[in-house]
PDB file of N, CA and C in Angstrom:
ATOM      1  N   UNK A   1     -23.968  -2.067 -26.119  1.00  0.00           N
ATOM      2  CA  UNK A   1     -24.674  -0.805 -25.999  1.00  0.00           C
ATOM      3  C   UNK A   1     -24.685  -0.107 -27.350  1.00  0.00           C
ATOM      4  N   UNK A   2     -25.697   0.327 -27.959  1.00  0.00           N
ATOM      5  CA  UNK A   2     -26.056   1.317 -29.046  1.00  0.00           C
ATOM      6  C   UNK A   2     -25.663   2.429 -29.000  1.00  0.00           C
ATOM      7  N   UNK A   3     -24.794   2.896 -30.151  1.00  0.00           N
ATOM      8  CA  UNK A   3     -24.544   4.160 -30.174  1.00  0.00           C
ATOM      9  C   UNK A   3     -25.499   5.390 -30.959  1.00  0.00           C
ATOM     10  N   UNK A   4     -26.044   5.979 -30.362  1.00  0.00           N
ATOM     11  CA  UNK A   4     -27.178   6.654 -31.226  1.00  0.00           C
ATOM     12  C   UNK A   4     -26.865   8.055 -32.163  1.00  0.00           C
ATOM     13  N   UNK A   5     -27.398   8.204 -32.928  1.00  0.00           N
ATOM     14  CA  UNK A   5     -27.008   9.397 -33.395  1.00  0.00           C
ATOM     15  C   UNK A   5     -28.319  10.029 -34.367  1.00  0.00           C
ATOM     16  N   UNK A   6     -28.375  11.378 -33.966  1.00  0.00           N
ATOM     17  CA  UNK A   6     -29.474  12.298 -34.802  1.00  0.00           C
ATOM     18  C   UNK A   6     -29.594  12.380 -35.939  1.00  0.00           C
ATOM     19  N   UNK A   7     -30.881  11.901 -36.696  1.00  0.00           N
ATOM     20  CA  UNK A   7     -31.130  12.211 -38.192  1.00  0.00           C
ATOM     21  C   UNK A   7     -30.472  13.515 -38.457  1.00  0.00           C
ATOM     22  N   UNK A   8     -30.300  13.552 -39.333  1.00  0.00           N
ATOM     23  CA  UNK A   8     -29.368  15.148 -40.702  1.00  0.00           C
ATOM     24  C   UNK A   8     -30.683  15.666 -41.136  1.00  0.00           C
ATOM     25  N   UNK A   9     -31.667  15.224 -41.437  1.00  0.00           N
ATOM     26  CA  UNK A   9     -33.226  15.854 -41.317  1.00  0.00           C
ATOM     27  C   UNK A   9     -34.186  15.765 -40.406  1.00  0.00           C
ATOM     28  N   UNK A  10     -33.446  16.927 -39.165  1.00  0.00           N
ATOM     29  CA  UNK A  10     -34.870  16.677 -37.790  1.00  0.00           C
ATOM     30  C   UNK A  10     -35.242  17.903 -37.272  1.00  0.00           C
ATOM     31  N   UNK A  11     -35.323  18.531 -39.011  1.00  0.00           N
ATOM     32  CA  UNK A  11     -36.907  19.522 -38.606  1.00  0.00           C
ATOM     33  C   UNK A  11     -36.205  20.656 -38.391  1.00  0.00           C
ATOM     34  N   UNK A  12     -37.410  21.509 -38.299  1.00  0.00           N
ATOM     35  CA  UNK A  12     -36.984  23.170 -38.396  1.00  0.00           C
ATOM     36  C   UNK A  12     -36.679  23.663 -36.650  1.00  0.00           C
ATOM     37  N   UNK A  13     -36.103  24.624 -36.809  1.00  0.00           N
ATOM     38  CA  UNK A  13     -36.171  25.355 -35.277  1.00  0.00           C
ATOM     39  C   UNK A  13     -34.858  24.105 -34.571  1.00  0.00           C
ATOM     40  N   UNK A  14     -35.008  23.668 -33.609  1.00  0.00           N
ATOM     41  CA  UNK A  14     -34.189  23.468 -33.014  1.00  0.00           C
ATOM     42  C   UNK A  14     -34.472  21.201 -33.033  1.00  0.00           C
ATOM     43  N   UNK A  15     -34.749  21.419 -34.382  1.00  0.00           N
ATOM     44  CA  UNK A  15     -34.350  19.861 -34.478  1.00  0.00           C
ATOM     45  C   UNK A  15     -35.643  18.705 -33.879  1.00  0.00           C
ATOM     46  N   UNK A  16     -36.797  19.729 -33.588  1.00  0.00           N
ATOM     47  CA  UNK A  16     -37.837  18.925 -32.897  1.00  0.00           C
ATOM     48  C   UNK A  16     -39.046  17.798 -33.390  1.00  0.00           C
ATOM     49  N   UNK A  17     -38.424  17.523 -34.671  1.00  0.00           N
ATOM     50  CA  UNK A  17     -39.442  16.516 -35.567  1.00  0.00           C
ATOM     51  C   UNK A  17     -37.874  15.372 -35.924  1.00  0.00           C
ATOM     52  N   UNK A  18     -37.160  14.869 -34.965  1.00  0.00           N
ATOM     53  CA  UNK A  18     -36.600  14.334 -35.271  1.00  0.00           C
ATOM     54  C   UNK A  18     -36.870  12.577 -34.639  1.00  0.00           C
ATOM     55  N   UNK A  19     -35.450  11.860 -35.705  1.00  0.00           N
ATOM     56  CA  UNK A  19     -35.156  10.256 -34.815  1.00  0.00           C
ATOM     57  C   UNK A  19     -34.147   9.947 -35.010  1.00  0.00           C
ATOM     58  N   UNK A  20     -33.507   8.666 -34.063  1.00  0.00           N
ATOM     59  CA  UNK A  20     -31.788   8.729 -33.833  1.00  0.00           C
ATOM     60  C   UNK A  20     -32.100   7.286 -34.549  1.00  0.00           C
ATOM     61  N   UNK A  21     -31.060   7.227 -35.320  1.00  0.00           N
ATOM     62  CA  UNK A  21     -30.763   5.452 -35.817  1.00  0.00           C
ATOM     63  C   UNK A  21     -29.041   5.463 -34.529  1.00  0.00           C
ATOM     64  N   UNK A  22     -29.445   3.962 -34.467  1.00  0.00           N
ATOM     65  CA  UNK A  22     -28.308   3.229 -33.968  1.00  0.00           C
ATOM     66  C   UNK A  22     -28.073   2.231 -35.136  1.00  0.00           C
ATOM     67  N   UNK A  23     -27.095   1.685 -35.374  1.00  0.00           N
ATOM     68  CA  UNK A  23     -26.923   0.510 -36.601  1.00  0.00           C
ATOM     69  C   UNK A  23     -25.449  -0.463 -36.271  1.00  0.00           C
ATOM     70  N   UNK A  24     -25.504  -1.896 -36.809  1.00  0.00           N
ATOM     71  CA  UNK A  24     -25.149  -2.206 -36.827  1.00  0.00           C
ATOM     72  C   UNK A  24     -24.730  -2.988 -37.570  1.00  0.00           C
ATOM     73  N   UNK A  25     -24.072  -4.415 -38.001  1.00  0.00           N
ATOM     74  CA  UNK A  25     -23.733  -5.166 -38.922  1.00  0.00           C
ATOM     75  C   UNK A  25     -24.910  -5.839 -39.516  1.00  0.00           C
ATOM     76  N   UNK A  26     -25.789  -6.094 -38.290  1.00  0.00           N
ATOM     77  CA  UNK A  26     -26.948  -7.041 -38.310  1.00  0.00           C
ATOM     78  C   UNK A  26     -28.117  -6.390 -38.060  1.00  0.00           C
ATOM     79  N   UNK A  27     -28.346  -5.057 -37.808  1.00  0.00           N
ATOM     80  CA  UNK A  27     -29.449  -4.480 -37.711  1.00  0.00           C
ATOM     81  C   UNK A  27     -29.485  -2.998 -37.808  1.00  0.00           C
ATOM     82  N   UNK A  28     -30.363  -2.426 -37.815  1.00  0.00           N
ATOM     83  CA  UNK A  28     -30.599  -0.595 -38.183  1.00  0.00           C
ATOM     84  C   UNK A  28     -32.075  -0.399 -37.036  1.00  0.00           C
ATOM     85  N   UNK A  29     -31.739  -0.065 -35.813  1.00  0.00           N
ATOM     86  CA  UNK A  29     -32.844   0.668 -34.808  1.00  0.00           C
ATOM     87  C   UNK A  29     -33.195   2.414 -35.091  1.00  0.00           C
ATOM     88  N   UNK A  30     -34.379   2.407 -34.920  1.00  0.00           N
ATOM     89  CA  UNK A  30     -34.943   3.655 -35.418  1.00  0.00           C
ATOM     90  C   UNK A  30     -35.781   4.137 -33.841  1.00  0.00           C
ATOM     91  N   UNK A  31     -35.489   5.352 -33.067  1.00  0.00           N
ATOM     92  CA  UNK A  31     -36.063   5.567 -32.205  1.00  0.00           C
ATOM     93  C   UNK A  31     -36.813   7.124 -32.223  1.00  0.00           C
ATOM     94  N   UNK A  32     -37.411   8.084 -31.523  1.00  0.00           N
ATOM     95  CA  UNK A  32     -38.019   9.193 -31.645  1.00  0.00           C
ATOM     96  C   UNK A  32     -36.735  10.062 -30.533  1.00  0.00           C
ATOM     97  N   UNK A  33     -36.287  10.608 -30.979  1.00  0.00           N
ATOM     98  CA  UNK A  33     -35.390  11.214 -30.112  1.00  0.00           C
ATOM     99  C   UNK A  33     -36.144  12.027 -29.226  1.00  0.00           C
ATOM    100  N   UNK A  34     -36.858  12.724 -29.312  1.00  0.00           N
ATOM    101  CA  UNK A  34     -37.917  13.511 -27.962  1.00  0.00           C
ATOM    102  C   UNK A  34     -38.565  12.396 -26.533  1.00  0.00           C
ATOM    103  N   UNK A  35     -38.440  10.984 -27.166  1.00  0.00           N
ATOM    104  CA  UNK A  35     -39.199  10.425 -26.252  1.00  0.00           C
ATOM    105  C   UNK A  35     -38.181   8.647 -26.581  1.00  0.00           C
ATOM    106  N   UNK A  36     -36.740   8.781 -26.155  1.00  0.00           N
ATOM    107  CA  UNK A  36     -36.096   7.596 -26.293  1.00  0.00           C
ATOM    108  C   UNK A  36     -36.435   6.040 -25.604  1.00  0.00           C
ATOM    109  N   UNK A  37     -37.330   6.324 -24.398  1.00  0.00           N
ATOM    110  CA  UNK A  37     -37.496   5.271 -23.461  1.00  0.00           C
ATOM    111  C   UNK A  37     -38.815   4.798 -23.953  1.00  0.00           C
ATOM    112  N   UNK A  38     -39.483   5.348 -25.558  1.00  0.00           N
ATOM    113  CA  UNK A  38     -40.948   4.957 -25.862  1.00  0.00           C
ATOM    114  C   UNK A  38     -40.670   3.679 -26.613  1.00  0.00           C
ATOM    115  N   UNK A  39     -39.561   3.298 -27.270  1.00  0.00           N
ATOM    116  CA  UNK A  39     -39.298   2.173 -27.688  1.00  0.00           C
ATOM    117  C   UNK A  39     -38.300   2.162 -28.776  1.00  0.00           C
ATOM    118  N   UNK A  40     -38.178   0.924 -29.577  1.00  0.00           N
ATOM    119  CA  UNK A  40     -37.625   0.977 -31.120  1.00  0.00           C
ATOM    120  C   UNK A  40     -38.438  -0.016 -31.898  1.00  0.00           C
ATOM    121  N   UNK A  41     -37.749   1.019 -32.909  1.00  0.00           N
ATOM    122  CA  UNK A  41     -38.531   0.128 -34.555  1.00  0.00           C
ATOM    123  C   UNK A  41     -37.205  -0.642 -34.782  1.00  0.00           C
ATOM    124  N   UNK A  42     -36.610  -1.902 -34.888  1.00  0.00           N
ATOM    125  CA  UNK A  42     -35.482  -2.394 -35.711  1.00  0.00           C
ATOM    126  C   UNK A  42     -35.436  -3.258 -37.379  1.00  0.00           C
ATOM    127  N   UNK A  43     -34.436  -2.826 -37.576  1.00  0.00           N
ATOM    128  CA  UNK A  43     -34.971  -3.701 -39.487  1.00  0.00           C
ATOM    129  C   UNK A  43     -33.556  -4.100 -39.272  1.00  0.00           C
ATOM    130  N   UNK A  44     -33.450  -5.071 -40.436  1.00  0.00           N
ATOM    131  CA  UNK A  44     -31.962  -5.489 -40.833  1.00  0.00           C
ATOM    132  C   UNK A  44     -31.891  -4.977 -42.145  1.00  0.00           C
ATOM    133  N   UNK A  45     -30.436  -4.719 -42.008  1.00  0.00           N
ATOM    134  CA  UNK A  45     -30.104  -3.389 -42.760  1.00  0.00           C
ATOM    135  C   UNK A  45     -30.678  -3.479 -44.411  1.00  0.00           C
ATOM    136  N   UNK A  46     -30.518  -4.480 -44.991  1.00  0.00           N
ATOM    137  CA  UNK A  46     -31.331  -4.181 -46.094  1.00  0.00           C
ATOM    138  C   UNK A  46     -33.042  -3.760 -46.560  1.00  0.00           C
ATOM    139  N   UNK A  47     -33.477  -4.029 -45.599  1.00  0.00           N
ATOM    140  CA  UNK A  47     -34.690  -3.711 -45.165  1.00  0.00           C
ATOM    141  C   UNK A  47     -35.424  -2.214 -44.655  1.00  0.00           C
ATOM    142  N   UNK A  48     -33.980  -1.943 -43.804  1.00  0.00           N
ATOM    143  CA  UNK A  48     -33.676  -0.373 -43.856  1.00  0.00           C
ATOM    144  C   UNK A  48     -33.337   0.551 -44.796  1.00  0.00           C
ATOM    145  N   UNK A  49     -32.178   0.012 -46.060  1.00  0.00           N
ATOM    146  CA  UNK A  49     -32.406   0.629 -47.546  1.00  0.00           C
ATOM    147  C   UNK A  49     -33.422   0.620 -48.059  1.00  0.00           C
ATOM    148  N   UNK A  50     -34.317  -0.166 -47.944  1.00  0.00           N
ATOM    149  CA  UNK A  50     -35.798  -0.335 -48.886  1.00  0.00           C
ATOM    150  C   UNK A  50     -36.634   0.723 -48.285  1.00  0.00           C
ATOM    151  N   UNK A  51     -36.953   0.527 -46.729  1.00  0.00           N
ATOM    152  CA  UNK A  51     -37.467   1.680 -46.255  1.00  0.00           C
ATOM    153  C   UNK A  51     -37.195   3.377 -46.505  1.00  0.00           C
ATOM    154  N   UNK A  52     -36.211   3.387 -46.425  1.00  0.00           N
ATOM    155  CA  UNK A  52     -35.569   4.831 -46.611  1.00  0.00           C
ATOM    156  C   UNK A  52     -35.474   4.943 -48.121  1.00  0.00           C
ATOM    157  N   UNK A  53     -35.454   4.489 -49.176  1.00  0.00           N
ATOM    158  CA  UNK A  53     -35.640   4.563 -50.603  1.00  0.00           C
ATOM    159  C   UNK A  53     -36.957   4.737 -50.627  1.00  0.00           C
ATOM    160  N   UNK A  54     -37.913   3.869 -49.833  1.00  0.00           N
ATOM    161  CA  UNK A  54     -39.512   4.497 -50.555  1.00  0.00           C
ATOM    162  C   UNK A  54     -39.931   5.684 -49.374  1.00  0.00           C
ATOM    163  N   UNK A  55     -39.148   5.967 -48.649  1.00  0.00           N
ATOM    164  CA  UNK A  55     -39.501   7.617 -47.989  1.00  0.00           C
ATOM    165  C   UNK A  55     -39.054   8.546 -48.859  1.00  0.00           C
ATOM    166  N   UNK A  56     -38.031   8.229 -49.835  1.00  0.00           N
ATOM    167  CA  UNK A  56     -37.751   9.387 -50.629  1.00  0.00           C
ATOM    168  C   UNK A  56     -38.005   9.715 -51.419  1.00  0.00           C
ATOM    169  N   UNK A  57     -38.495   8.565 -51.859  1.00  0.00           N
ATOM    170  CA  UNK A  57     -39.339   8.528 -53.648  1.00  0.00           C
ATOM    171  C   UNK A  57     -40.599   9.087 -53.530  1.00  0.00           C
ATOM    172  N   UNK A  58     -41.171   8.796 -51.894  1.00  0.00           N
ATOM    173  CA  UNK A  58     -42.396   9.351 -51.871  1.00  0.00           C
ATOM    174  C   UNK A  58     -42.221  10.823 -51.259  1.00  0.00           C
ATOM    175  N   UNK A  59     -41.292  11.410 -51.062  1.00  0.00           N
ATOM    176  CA  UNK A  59     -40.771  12.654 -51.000  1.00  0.00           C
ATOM    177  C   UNK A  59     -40.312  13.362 -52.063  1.00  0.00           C
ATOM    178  N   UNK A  60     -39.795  12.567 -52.487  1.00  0.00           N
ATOM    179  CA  UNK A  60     -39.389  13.261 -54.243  1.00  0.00           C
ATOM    180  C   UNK A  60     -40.521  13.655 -55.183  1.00  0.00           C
ATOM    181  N   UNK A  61     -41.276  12.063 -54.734  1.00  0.00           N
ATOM    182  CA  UNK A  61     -43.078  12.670 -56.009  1.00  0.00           C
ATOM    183  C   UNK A  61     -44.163  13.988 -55.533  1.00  0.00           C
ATOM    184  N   UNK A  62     -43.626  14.073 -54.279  1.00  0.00           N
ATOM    185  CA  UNK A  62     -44.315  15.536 -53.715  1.00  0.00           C
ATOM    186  C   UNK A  62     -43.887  16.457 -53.820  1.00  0.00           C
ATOM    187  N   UNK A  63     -42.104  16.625 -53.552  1.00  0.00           N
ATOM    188  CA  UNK A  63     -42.095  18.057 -53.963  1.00  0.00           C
ATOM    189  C   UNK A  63     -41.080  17.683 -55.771  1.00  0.00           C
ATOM    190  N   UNK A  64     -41.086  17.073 -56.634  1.00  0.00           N
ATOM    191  CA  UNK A  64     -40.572  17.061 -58.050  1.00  0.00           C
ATOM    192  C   UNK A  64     -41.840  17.769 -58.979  1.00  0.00           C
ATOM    193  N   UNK A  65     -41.283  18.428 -59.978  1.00  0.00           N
ATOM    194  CA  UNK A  65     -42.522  19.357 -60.875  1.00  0.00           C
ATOM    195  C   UNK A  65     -43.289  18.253 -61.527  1.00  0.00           C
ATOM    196  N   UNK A  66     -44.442  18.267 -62.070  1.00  0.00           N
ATOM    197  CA  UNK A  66     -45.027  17.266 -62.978  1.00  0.00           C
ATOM    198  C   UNK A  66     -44.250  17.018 -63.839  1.00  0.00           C
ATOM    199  N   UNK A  67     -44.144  15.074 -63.807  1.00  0.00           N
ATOM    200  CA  UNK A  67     -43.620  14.503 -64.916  1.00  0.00           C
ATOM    201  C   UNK A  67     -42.018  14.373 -64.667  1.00  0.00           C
ATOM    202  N   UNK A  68     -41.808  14.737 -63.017  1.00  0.00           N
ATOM    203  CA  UNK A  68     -40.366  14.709 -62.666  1.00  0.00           C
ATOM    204  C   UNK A  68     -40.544  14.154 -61.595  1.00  0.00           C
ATOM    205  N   UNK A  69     -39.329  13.285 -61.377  1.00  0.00           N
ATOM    206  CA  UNK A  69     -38.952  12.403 -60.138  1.00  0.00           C
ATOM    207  C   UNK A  69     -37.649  11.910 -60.008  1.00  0.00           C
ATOM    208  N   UNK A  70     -37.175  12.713 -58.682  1.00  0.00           N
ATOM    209  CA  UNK A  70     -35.215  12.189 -58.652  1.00  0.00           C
ATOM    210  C   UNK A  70     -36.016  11.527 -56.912  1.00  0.00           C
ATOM    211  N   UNK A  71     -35.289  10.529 -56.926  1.00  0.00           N
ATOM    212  CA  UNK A  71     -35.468  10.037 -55.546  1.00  0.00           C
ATOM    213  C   UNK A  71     -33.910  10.356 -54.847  1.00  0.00           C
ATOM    214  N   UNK A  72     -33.324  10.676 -53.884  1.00  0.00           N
ATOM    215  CA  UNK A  72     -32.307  10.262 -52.965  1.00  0.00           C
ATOM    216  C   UNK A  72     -32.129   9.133 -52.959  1.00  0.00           C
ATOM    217  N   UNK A  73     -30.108   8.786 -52.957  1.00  0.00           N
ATOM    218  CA  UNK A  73     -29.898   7.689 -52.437  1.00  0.00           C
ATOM    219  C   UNK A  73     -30.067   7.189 -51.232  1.00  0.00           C
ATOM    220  N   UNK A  74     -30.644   6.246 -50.308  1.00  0.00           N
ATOM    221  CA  UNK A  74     -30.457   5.911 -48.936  1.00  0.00           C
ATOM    222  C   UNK A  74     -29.113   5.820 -48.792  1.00  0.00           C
ATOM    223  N   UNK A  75     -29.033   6.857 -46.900  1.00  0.00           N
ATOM    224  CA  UNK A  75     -27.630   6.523 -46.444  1.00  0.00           C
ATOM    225  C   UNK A  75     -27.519   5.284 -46.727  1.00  0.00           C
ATOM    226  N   UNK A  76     -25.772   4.626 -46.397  1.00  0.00           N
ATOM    227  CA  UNK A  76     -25.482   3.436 -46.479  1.00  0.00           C
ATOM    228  C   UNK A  76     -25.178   3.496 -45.089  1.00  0.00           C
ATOM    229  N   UNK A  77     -26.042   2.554 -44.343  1.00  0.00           N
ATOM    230  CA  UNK A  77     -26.002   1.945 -42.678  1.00  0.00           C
ATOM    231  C   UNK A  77     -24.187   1.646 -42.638  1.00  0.00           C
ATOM    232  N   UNK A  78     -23.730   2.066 -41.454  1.00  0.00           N
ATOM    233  CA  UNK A  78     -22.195   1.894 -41.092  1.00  0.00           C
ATOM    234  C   UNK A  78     -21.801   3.018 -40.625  1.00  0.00           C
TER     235      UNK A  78
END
């Protein structure tokens, strides 16, 4: 059984733009916490660093000033 737990970024007000990762040795599940029984996305975990590195970079190039770019490290799955 998966243990789920709430993104640390899920949105303003009372958390309603959020998703729960479950993770494991061998995999990283990504679900919509408003609607858990709609399914999952799963990656293996390095696949899940890559993902979450280019959400941030492409978060970083939107809000960094021109000619600036810090990306976030991806959590480390565990």
């Amino acid at each position: 059984m998966d243990t789920w737990r709430k993104s640390s970024y899920s949105g303003p007000g009372d958390g309603d733009s959020c998703v729960e990762i479950a993770n494991s040795p061998t995999r990283i599940s990504v679900r919509d916490s408003k609607d858990p029984t709609a399914g999952t996305v799963t990656f293996p975990p390095a696949s899940f660093a890559s993902f979450v590195e280019a959400l941030n970079c492409a978060a970083s190039s939107r809000a960094a000033p021109p000619g600036r770019s810090e990306a976030r490290r991806p959590p480390t799955p565990g």
